[in-house]
PDB file of N, CA and C in Angstrom:
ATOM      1  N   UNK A   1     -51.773   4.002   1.239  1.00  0.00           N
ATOM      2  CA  UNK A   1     -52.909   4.718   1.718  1.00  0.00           C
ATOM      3  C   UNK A   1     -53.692   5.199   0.510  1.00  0.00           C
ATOM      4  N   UNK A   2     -54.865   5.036   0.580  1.00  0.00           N
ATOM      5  CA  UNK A   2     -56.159   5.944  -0.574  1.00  0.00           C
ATOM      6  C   UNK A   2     -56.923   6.601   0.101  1.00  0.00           C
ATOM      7  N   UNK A   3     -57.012   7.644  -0.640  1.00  0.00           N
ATOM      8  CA  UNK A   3     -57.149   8.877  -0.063  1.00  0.00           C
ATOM      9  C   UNK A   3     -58.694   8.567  -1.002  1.00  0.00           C
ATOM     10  N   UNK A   4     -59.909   9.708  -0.700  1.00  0.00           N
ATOM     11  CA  UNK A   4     -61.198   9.768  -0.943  1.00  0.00           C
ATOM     12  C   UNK A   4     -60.849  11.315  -2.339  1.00  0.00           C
ATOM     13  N   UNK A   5     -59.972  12.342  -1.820  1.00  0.00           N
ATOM     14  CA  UNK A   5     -59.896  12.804  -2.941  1.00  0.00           C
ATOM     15  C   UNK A   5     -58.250  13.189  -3.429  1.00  0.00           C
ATOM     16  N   UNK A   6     -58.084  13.412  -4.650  1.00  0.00           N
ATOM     17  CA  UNK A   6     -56.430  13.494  -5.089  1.00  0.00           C
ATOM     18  C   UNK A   6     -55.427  14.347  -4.211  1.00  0.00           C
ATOM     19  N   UNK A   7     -54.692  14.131  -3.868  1.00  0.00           N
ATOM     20  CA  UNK A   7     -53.436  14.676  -2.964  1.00  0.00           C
ATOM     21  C   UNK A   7     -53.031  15.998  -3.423  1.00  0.00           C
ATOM     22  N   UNK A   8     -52.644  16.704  -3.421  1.00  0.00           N
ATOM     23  CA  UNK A   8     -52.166  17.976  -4.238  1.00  0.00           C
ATOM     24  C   UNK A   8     -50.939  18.098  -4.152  1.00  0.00           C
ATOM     25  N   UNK A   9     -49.961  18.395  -5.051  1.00  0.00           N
ATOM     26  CA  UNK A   9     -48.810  18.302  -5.287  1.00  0.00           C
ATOM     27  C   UNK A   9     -47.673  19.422  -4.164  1.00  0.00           C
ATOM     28  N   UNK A  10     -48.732  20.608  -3.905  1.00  0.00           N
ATOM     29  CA  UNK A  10     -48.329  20.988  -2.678  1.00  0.00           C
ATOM     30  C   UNK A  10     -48.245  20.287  -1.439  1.00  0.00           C
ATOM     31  N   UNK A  11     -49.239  19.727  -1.171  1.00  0.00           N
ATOM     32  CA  UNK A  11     -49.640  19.016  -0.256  1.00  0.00           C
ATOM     33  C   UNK A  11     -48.402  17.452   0.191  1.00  0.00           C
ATOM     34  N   UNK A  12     -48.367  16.959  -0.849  1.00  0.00           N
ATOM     35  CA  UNK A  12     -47.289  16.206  -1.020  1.00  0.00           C
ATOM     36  C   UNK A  12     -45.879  16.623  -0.867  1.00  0.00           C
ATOM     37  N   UNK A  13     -45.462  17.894  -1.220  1.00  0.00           N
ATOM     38  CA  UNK A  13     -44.368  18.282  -0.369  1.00  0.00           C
ATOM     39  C   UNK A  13     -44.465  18.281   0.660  1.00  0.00           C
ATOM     40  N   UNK A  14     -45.095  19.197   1.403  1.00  0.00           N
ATOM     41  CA  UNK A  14     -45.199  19.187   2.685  1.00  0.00           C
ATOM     42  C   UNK A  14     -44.946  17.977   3.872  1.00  0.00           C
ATOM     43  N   UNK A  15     -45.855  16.908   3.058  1.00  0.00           N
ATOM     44  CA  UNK A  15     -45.891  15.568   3.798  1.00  0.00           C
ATOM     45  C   UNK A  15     -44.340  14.758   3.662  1.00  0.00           C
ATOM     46  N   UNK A  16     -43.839  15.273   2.503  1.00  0.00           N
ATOM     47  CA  UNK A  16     -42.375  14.526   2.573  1.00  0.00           C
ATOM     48  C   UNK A  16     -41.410  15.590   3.381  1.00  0.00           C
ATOM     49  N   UNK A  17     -41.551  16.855   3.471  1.00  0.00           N
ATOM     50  CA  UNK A  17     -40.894  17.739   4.205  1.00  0.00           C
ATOM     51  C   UNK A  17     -41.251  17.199   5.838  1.00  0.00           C
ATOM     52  N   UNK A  18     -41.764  15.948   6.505  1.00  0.00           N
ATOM     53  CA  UNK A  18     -42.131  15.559   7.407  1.00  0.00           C
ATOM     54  C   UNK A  18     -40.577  14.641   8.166  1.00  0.00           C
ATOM     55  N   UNK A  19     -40.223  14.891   9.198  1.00  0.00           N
ATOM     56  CA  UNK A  19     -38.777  14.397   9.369  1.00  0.00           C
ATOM     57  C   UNK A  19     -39.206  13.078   9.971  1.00  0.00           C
ATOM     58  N   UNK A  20     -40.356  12.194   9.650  1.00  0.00           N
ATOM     59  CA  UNK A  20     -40.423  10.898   9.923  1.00  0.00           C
ATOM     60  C   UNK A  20     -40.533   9.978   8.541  1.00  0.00           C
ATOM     61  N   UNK A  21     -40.725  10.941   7.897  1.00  0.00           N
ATOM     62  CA  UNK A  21     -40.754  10.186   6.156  1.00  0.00           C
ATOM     63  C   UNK A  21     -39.694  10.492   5.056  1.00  0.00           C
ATOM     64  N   UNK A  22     -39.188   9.565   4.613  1.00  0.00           N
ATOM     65  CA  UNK A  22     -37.932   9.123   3.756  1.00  0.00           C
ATOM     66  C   UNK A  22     -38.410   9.201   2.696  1.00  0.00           C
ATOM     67  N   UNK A  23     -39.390   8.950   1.889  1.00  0.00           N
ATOM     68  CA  UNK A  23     -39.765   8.696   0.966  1.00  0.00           C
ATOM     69  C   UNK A  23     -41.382   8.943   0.701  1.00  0.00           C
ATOM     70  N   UNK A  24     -41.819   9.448  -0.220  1.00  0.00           N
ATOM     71  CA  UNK A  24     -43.014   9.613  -0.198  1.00  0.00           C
ATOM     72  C   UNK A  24     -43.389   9.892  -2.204  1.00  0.00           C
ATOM     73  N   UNK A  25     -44.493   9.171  -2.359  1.00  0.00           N
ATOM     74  CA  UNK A  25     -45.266   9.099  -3.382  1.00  0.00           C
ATOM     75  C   UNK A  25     -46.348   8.853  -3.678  1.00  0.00           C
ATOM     76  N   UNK A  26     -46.685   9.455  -5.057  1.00  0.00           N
ATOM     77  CA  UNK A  26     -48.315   9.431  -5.215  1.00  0.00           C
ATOM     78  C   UNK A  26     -48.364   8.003  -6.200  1.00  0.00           C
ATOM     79  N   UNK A  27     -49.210   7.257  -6.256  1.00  0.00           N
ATOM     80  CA  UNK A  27     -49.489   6.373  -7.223  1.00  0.00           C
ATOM     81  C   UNK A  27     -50.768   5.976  -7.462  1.00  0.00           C
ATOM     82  N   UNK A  28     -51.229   5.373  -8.403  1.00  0.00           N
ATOM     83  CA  UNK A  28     -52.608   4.888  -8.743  1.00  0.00           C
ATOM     84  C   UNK A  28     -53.417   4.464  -7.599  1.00  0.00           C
ATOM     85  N   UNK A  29     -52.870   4.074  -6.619  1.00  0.00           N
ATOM     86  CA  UNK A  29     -53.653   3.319  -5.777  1.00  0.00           C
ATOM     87  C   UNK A  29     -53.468   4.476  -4.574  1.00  0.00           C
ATOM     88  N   UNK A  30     -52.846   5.735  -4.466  1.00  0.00           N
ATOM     89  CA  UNK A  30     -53.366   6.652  -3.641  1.00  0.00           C
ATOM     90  C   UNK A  30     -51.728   6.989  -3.347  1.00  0.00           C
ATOM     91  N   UNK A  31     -51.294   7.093  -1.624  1.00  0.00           N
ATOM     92  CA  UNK A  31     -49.982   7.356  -1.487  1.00  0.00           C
ATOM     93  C   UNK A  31     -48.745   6.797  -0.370  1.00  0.00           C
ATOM     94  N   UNK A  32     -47.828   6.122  -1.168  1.00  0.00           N
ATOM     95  CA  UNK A  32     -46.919   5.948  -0.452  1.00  0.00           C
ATOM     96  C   UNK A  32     -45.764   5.888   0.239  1.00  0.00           C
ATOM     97  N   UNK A  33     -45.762   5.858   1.787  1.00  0.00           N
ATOM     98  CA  UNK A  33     -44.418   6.715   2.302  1.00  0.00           C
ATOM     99  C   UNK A  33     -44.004   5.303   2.682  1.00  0.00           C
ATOM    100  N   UNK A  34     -42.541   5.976   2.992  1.00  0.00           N
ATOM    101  CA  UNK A  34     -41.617   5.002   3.508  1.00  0.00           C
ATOM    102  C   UNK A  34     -41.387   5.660   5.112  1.00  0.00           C
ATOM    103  N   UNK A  35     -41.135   4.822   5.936  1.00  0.00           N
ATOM    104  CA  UNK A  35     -40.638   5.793   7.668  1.00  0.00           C
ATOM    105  C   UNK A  35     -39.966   4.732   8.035  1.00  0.00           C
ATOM    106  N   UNK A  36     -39.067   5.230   8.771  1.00  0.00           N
ATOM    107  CA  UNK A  36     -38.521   4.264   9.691  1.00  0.00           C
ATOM    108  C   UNK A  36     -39.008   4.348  11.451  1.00  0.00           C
ATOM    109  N   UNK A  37     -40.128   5.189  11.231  1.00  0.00           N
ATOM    110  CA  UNK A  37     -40.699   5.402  12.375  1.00  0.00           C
ATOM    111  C   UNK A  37     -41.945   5.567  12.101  1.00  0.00           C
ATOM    112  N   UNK A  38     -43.370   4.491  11.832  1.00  0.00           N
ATOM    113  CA  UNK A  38     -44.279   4.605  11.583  1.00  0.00           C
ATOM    114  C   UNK A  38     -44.942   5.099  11.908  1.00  0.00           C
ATOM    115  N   UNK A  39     -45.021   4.743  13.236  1.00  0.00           N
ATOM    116  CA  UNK A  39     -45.940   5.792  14.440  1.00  0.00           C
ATOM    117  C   UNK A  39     -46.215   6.999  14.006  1.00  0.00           C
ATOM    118  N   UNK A  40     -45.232   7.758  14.091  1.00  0.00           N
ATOM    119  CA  UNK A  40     -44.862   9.156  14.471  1.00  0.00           C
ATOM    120  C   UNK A  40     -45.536   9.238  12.770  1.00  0.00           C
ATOM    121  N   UNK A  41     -44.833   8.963  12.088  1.00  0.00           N
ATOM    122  CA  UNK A  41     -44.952   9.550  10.312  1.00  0.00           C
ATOM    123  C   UNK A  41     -46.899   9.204  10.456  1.00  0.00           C
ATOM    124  N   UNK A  42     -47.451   7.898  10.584  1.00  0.00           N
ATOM    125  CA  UNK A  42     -48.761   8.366  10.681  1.00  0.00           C
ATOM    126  C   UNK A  42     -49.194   9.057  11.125  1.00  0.00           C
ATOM    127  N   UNK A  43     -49.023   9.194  12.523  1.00  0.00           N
ATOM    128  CA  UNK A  43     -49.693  10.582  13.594  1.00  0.00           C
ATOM    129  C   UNK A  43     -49.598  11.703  12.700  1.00  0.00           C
ATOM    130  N   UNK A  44     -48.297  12.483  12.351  1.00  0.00           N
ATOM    131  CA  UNK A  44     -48.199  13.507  11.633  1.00  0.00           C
ATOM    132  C   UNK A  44     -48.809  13.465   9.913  1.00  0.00           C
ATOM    133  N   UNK A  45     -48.848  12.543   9.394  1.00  0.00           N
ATOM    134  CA  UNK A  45     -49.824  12.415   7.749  1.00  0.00           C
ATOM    135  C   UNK A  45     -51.343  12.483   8.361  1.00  0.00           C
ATOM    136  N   UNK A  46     -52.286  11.785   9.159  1.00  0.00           N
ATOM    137  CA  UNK A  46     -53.451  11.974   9.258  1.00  0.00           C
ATOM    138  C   UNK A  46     -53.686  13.588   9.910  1.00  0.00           C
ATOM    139  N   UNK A  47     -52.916  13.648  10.382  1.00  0.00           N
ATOM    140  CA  UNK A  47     -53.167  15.210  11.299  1.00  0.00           C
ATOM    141  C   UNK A  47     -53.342  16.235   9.903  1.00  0.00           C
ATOM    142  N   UNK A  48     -52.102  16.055   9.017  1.00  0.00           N
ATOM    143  CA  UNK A  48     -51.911  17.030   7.450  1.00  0.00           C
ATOM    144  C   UNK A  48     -53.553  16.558   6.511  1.00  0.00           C
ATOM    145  N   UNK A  49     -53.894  15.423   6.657  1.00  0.00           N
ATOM    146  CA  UNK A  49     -54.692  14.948   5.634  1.00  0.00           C
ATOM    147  C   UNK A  49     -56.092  15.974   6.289  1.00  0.00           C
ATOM    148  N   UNK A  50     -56.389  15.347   7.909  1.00  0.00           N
ATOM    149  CA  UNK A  50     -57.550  15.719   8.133  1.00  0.00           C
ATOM    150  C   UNK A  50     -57.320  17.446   7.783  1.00  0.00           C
ATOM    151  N   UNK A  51     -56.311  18.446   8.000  1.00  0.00           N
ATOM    152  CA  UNK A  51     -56.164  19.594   7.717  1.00  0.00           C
ATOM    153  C   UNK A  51     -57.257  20.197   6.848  1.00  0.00           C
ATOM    154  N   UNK A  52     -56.535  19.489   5.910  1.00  0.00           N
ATOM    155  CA  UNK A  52     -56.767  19.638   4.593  1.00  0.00           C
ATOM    156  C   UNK A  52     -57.984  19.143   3.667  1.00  0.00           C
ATOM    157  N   UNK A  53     -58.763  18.532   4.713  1.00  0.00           N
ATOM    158  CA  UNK A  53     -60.287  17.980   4.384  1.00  0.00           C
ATOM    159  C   UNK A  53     -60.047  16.787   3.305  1.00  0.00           C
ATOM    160  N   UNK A  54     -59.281  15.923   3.561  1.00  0.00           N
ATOM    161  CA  UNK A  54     -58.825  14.788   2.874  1.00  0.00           C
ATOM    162  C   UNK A  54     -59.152  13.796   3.494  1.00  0.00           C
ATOM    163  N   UNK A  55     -60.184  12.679   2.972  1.00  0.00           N
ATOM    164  CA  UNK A  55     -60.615  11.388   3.946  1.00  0.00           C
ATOM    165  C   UNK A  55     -59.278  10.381   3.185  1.00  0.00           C
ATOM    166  N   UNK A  56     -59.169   9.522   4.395  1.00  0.00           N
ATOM    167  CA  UNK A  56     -58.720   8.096   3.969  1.00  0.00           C
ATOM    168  C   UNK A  56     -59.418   7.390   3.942  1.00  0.00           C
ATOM    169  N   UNK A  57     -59.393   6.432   2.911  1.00  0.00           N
ATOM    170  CA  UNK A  57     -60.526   5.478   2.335  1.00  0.00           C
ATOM    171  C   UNK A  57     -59.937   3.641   2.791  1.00  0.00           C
ATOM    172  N   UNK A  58     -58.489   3.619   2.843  1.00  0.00           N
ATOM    173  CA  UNK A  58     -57.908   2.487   3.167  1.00  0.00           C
ATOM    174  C   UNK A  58     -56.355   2.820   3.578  1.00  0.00           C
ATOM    175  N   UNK A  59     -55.697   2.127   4.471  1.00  0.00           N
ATOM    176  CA  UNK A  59     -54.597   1.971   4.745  1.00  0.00           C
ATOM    177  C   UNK A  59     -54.023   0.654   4.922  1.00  0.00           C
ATOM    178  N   UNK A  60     -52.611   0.346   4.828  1.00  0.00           N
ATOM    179  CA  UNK A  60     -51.890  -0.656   4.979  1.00  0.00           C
ATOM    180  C   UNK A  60     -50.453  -0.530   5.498  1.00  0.00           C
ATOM    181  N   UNK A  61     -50.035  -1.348   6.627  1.00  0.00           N
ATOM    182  CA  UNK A  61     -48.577  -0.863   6.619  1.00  0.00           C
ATOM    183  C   UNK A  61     -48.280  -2.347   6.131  1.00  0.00           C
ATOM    184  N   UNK A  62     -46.675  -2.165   6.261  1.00  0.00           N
ATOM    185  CA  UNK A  62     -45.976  -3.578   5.695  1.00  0.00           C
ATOM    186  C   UNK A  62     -44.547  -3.175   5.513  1.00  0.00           C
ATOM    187  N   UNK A  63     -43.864  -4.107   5.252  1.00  0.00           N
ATOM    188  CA  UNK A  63     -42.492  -3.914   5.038  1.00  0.00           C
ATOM    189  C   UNK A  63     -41.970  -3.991   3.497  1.00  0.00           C
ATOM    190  N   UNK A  64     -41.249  -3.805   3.001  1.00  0.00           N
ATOM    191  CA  UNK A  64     -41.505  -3.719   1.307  1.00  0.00           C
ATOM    192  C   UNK A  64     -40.690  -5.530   1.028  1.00  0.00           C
ATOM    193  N   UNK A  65     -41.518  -5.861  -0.301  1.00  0.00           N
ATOM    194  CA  UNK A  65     -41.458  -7.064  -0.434  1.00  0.00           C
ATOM    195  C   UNK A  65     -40.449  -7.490  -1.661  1.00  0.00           C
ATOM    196  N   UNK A  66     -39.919  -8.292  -1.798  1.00  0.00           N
ATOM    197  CA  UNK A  66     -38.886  -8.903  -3.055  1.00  0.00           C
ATOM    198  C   UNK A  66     -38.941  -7.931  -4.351  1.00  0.00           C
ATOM    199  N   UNK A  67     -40.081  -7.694  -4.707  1.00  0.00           N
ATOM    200  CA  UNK A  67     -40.501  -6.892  -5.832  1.00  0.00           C
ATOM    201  C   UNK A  67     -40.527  -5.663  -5.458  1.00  0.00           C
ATOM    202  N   UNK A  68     -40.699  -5.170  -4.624  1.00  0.00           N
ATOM    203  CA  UNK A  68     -40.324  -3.803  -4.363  1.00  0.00           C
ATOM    204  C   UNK A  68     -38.693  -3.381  -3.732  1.00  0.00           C
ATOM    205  N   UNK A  69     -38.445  -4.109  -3.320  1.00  0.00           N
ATOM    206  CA  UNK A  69     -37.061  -3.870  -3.157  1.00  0.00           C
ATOM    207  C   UNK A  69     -35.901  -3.901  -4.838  1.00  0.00           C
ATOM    208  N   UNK A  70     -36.503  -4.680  -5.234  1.00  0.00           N
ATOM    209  CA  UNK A  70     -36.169  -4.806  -6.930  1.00  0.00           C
ATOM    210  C   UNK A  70     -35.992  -3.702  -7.648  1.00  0.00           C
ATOM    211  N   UNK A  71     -37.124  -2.715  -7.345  1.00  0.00           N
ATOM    212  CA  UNK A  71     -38.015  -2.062  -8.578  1.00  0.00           C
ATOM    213  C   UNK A  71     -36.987  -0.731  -7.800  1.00  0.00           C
ATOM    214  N   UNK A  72     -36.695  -0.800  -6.483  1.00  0.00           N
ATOM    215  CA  UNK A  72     -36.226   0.698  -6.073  1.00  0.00           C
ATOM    216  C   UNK A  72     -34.396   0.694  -6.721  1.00  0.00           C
ATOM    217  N   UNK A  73     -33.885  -1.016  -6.602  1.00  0.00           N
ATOM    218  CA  UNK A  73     -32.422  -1.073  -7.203  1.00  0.00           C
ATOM    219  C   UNK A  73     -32.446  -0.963  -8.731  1.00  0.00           C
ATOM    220  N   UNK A  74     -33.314  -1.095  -9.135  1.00  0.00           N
ATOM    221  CA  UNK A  74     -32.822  -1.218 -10.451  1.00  0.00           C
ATOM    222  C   UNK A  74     -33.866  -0.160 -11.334  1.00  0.00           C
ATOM    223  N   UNK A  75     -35.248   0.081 -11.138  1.00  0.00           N
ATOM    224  CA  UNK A  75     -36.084   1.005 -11.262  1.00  0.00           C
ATOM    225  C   UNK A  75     -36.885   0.725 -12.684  1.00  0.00           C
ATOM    226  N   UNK A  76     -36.808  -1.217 -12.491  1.00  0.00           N
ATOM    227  CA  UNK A  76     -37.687  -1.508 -13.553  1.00  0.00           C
ATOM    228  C   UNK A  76     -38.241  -2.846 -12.519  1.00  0.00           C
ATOM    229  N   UNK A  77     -39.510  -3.155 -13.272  1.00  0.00           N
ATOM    230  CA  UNK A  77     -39.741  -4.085 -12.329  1.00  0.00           C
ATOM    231  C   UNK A  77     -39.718  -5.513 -13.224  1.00  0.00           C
ATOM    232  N   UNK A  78     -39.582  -6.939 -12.130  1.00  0.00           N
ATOM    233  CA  UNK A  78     -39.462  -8.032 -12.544  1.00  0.00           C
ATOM    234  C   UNK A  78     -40.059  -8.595 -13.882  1.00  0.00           C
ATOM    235  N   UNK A  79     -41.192  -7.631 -14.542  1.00  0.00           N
ATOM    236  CA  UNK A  79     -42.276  -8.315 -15.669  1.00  0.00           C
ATOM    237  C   UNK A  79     -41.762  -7.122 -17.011  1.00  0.00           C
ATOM    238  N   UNK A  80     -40.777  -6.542 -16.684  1.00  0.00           N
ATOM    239  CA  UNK A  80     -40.582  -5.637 -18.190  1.00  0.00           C
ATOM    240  C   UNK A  80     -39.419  -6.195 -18.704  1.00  0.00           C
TER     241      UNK A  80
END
């Protein structure tokens, strides 16, 4: 997800203090959670974002791919 302005580090607790999200981070390209229940973890992140006067600019779901499953076992990725 990219957000229109930066996440706040408070703010980002909160959203991982969310009992549909496992995982949650900020990165260059905005922020990403992990759920095992998408639904619900979106419903509850846009509800926190709009709160908080935070636009989303793009979203994507997906399942994590060869290289990301990589990068979480070993915590370097395939090109270093």
């Amino acid at each position: 997800m990219r957000t229109a302005d930066e996440i706040p580090a408070a703010l980002q607790e909160k959203i991982m203090a969310l009992p549909y999200i496992q995982e949650s981070r900020l990165n260059k390209n905005g922020l990403t959670i992990k759920s095992n229940t998408p639904q619900q973890a979106l419903l509850e992140l846009v509800s926190i974002l709009q709160q908080n006067n935070i636009s989303i600019i793009s979203l994507s779901a997906g399942m994590d791919n060869l290289e990301q499953v990589f990068l979480a076992l070993t915590g370097t990725t395939l090109r270093e």
